[in-house]
Structures are given as structure tokens and as C-alpha cells.
Protein backbone atom coordinates (compact mmCIF):
# COMPACT_ATOMS: atom_id res chain seq x y z
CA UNK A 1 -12.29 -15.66 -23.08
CA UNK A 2 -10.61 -18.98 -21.77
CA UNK A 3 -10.38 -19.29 -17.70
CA UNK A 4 -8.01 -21.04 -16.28
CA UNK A 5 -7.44 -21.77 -12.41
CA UNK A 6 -4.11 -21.82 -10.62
CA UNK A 7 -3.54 -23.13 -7.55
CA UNK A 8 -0.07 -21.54 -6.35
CA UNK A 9 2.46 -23.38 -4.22
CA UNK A 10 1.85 -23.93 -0.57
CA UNK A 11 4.70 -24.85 1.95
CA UNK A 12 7.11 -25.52 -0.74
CA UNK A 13 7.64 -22.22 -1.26
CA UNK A 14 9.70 -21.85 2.35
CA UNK A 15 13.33 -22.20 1.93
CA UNK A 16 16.09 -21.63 3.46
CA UNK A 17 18.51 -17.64 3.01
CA UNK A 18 21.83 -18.37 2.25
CA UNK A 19 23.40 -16.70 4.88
CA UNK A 20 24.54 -17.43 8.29
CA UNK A 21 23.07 -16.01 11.46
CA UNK A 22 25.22 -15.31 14.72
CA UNK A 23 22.34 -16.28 17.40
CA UNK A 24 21.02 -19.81 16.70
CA UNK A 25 18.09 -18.46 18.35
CA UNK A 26 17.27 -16.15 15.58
CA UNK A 27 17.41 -19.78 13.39
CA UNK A 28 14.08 -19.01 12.48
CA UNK A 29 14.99 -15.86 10.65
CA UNK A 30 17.10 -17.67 7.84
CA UNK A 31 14.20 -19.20 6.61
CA UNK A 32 12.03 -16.73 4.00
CA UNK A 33 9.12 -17.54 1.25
CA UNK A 34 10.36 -17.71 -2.14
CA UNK A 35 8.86 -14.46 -3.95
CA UNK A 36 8.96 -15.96 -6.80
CA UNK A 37 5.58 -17.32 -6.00
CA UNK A 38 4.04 -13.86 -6.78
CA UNK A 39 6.91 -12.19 -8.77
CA UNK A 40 6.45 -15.14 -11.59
CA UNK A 41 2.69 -14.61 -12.03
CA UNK A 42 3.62 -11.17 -13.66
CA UNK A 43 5.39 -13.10 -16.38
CA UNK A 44 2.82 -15.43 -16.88
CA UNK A 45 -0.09 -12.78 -17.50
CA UNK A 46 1.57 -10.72 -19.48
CA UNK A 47 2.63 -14.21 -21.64
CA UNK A 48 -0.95 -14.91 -21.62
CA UNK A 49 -3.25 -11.73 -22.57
CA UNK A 50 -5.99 -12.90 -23.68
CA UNK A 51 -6.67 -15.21 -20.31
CA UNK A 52 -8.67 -15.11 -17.39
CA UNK A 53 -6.93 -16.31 -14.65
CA UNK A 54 -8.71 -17.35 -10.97
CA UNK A 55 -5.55 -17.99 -8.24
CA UNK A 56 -5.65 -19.68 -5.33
CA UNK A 57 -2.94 -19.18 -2.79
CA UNK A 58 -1.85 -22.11 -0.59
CA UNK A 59 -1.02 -21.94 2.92
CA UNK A 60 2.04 -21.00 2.75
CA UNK A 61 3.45 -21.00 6.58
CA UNK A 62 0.14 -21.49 7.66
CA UNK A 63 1.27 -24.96 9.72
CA UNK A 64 2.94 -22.97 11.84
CA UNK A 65 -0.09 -21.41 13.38
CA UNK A 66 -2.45 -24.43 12.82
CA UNK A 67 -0.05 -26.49 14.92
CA UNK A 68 -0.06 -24.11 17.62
CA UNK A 69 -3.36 -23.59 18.13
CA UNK A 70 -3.49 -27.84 17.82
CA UNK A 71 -0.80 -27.76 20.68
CA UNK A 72 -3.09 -25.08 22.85
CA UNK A 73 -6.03 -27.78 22.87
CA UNK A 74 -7.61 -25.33 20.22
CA UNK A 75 -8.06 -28.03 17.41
CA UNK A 76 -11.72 -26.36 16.27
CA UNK A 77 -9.81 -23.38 15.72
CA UNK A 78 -7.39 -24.46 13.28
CA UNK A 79 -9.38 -24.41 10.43
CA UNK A 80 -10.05 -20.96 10.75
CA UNK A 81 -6.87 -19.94 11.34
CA UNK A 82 -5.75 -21.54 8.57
CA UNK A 83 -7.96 -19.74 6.65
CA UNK A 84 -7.08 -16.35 8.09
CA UNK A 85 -3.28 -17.02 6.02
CA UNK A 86 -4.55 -17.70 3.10
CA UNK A 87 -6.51 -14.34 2.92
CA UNK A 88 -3.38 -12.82 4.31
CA UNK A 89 -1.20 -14.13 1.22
CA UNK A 90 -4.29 -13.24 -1.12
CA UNK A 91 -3.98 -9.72 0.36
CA UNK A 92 -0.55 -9.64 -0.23
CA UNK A 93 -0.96 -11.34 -4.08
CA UNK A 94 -3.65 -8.68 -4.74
CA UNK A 95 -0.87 -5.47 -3.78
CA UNK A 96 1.67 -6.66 -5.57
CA UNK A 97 0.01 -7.73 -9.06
CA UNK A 98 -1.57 -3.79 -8.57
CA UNK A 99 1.95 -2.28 -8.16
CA UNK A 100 2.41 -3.73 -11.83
CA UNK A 101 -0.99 -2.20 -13.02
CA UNK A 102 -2.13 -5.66 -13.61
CA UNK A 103 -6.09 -5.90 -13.68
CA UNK A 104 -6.40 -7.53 -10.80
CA UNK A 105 -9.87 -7.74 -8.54
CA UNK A 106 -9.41 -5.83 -5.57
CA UNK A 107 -10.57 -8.40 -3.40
CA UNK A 108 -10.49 -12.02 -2.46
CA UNK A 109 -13.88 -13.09 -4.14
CA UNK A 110 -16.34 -16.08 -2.68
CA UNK A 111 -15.32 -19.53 -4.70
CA UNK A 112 -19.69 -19.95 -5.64
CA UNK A 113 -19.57 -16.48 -6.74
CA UNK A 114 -16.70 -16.83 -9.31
CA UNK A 115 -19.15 -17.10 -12.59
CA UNK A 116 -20.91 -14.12 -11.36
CA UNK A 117 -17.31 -12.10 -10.96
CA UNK A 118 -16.17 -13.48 -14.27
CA UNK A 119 -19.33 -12.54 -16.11
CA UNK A 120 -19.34 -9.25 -14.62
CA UNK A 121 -16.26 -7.36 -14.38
CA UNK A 122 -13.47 -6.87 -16.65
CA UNK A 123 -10.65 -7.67 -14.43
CA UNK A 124 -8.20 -10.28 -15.60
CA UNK A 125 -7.06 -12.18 -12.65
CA UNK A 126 -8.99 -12.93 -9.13
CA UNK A 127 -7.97 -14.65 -5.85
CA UNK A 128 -10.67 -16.94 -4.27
CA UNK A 129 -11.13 -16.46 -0.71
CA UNK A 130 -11.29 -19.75 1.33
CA UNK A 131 -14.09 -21.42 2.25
CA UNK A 132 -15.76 -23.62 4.98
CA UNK A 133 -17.08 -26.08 2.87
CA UNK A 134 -14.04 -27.00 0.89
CA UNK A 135 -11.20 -29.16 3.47
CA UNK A 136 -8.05 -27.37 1.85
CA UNK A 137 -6.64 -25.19 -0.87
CA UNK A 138 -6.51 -27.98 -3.10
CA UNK A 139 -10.50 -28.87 -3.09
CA UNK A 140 -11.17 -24.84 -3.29
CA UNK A 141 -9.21 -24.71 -6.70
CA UNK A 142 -11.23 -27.93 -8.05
CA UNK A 143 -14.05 -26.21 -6.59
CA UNK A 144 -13.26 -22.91 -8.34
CA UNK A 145 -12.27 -24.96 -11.63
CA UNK A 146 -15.71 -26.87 -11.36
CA UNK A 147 -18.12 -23.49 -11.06
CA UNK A 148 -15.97 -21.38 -13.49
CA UNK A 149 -16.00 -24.16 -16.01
CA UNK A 150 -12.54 -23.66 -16.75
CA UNK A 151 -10.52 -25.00 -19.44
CA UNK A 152 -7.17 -25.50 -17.61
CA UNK A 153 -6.46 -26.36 -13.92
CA UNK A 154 -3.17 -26.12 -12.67
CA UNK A 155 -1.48 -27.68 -9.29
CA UNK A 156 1.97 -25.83 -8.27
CA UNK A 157 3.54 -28.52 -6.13
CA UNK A 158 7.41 -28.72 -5.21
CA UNK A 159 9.22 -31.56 -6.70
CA UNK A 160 6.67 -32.62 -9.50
CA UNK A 161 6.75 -34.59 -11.43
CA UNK A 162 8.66 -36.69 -8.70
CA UNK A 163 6.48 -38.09 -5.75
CA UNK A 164 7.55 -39.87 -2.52
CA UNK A 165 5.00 -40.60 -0.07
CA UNK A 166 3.46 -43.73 -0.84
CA UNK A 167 6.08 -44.59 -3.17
CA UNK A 168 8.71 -47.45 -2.53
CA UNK A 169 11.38 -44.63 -3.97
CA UNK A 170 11.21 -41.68 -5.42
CA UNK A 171 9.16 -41.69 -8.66
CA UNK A 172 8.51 -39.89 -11.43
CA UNK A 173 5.19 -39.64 -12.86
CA UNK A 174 3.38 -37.86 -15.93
CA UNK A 175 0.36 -39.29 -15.98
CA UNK A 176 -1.56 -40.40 -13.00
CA UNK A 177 -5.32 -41.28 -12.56
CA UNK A 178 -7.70 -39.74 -9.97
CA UNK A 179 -8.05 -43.12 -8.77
CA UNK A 180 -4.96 -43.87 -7.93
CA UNK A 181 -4.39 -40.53 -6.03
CA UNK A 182 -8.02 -40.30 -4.03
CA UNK A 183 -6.75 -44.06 -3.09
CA UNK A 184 -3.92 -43.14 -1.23
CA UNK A 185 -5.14 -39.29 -0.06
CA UNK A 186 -8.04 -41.52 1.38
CA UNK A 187 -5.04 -43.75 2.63
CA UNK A 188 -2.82 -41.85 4.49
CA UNK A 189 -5.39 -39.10 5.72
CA UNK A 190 -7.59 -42.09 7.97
CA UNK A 191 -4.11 -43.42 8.91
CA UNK A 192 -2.04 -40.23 9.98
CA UNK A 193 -5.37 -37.32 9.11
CA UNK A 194 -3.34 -35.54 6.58
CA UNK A 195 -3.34 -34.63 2.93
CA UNK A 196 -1.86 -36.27 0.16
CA UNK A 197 -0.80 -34.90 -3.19
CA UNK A 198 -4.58 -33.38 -4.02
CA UNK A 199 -6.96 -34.32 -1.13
CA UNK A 200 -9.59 -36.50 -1.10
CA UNK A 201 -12.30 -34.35 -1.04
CA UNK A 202 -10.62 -32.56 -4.06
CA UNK A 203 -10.69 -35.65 -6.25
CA UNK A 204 -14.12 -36.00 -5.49
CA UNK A 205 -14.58 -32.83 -7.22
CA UNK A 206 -12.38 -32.75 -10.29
CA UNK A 207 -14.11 -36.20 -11.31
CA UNK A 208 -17.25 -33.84 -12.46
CA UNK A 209 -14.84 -31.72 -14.15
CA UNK A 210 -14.30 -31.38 -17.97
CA UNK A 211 -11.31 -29.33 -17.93
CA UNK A 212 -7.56 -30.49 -18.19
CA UNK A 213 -5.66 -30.77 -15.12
CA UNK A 214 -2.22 -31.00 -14.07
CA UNK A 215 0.17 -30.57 -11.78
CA UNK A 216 3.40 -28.76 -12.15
CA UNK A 217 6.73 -27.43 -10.20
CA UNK A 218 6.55 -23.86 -9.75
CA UNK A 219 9.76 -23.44 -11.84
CA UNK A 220 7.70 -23.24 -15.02
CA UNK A 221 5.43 -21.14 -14.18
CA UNK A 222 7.17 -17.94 -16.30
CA UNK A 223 7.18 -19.51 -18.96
CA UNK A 224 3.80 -21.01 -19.61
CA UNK A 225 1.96 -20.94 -23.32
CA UNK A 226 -1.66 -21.99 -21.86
CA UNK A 227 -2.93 -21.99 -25.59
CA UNK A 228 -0.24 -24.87 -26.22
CA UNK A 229 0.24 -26.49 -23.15
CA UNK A 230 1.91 -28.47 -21.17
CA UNK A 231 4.25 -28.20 -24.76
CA UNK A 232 7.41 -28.41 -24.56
CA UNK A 233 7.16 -29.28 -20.57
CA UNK A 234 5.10 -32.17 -20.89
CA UNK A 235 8.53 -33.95 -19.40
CA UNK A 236 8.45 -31.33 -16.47
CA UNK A 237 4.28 -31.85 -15.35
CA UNK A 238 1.95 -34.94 -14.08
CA UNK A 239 -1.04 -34.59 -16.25
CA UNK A 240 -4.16 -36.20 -14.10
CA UNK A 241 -7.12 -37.75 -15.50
């Protein structure tokens, strides 16, 4: 049975509620996380019977808390804490898909146990819980992609296939080598120690991969065919290589 990994959509999946709030205090409240980043995946396995699919949540909101343990003089504790969201929003994935009956593993499984889980039980989708060794979402997924030996890898990123950072303008890109990306990740991470598109480490990782790998808004992610894709979205998606 093909396996294919998704990494879901991280911050981009805040936005704003279209509705105004009396106390500008409350500000806070008009901002919500798209549910579409969970609601879609029921679309996409029932499109897709016959796959295996491994998730991995980003950390969606999880700045929030990372910068204010940073601000508290807590910086060794961020990367726990960080953590701690992601198996929140796995937690949360894991409930939902089960309200739809979907066979889903009950529980956020260890990313260098995911043959093992695969081999071994008959669910059809898993969440992979995060892990010390691997510097953000993005590396876990390659990570996950790497020891599953999946076929397909998929990035859900807001705004592809248009990039900025790095970029004179905004520009649009469908194919783009792991070169060129690890270059500027390793750029702009020793210059301002944060993550680029895929992280460094990440790139590191999916160079000893065989699968295909792209990444893709989170708008198509309904609609996905992953015996013929990208298809007719190879327009929409940034195939790396």
C-alpha cells in the first residue's frame, strides 16, 4: 500500500473572524485557526482509499508560547513547549478524524517507530509525535518520509507557490532545488536564528530521500489524486528536487 507523508500547515492557518469586537482588548479573540486544516483531510482520505497516510501537524499558535517563555529568560524551555502544541493539535487531529469513523491511530506515534506502526496495524492514517532530535516540524516530516520510505511528501505552506523572503519581489516558483533552499534556510537562520521555507536540518534529510516532494497551499488539499499527482495543479505546487 503506497505511504505518503503530509506535513499540515503551521501558522498560516491563523486568520483573522470577520466580525468586529466592541473591546479592543478582546482583539485577540477575532483571530481563530482555519478548521479547514483538519476538516479537509476528511476529503482527502476518503479521495484516496487505498493510501496510507502519516500527518504531521505544525505549530500552529505555538509562537505564542515559545516567545513567552523566550521573554521569561526561559529560552531552554521553548523547545519543549513547542513541542507540547504540536501534541495538543495531534490530539485534537486524532478526535476529529474518529468522529468521522476514519481509521485513524489512536495516538501520536514515535517518528523511528513509524515502519513498525505501518507494518503492524491496519489503521490508515497516523500523527507523528515530535521529537528531540529533529529542530522543527518540517525536519520531523522528512524524517518520517525518510524511515517510512514513502512515495510522496507533501509541504502545506501558505502562499505557495509564491515566496518572499529572500526574494527581491514576490516570486513564483515550481521547481526549486534543495540547494538553493538549504542555502538560504542556512542563510537567514545564522543571521536572524529562524527557519526558512523547509529548515536546514530538513534538507539535510530529504537529500537521502527517494520519494517525490513538494510543497503546496493548503487550498488543494480536498482535492488531491495522489495516484496522479501534482496533475492538474502542477501550476498551484513547488515541486523540490
Amino acid at each position: 500500500m503506497k505511504t505518503v507523508v503530509i506535513r499540515l500547515t503551521g501558522g498560516g492557518a491563523i486568520s483573522e473572524v470577520g466580525t468586529e469586537t466592541d473591546l479592543p482588548w478582546w482583539g485577540y479573540r477575532s483571530m481563530h485557526i482555519t478548521p479547514s486544516v483538519y476538516s479537509d483531510l476528511t476529503a482527502l482520505i476518503a479521495n484516496n482509499p487505498s493510501i496510507k497516510f502519516i500527518f504531521v501537524c505544525g505549530g500552529i499558535g505555538a509562537f505564542l508560547f515559545t516567545d513567552l517563555v523566550k521573554n521569561l529568560a526561559l529560552n531552554t524551555h521553548a523547545d519543549e513547549v513547542g513541542r507540547g502544541i504540536i501534541s495538543i493539535l495531534n490530539g485534537i487531529a486524532i478526535s476529529y478524524l474518529n468522529s468521522f469513523s476514519i481509521n485513524v491511530y489512536p495516538n501520536e506515534i514515535p517518528v523511528n517507530e513509524v515502519g513498525k506502526y505501518l507494518s503492524t496495524t491496519d489503521a490508515s492514517c497516523f500523527f507523528i509525535k515530535p521529537d528531540t532530535g529533529c529542530i522543527s516540524s518540517d525536519s520531523l516530516a522528512a524524517e518520517a518520509a525518510f524511515l517510512s520510505k514513502a512515495e510522496l511528501l507533501l509541504y502545506v505552506k501558505k502562499g505557495a507557490p509564491q515566496y518572499h523572503v529572500g526574494f527581491d519581489k514576490p516570486t513564483i516558483i515550481n521547481r526549486w532545488s534543495l540547494d538553493d533552499i538549504e542555502l538560504k534556510s542556512l542563510t537567514l537562520y545564522e543571521e536572524q536564528a529562524k527557519h526558512y521555507v523547509l529548515d536546514y536540518q530538513a534538507c539535510s534529510i530529504l537529500k537521502s530521500n527517494t520519494n517525490e516532494i513538494y510543497i503546496i497551499p493548503p487550498e488543494i488539499i480536498r482535492e488531491i489524486n495522489t495516484s496522479s499527482f501534482p496533475g492538474s495543479n502542477s501550476e498551484l505546487v513547488t515541486r523540490v528536487y
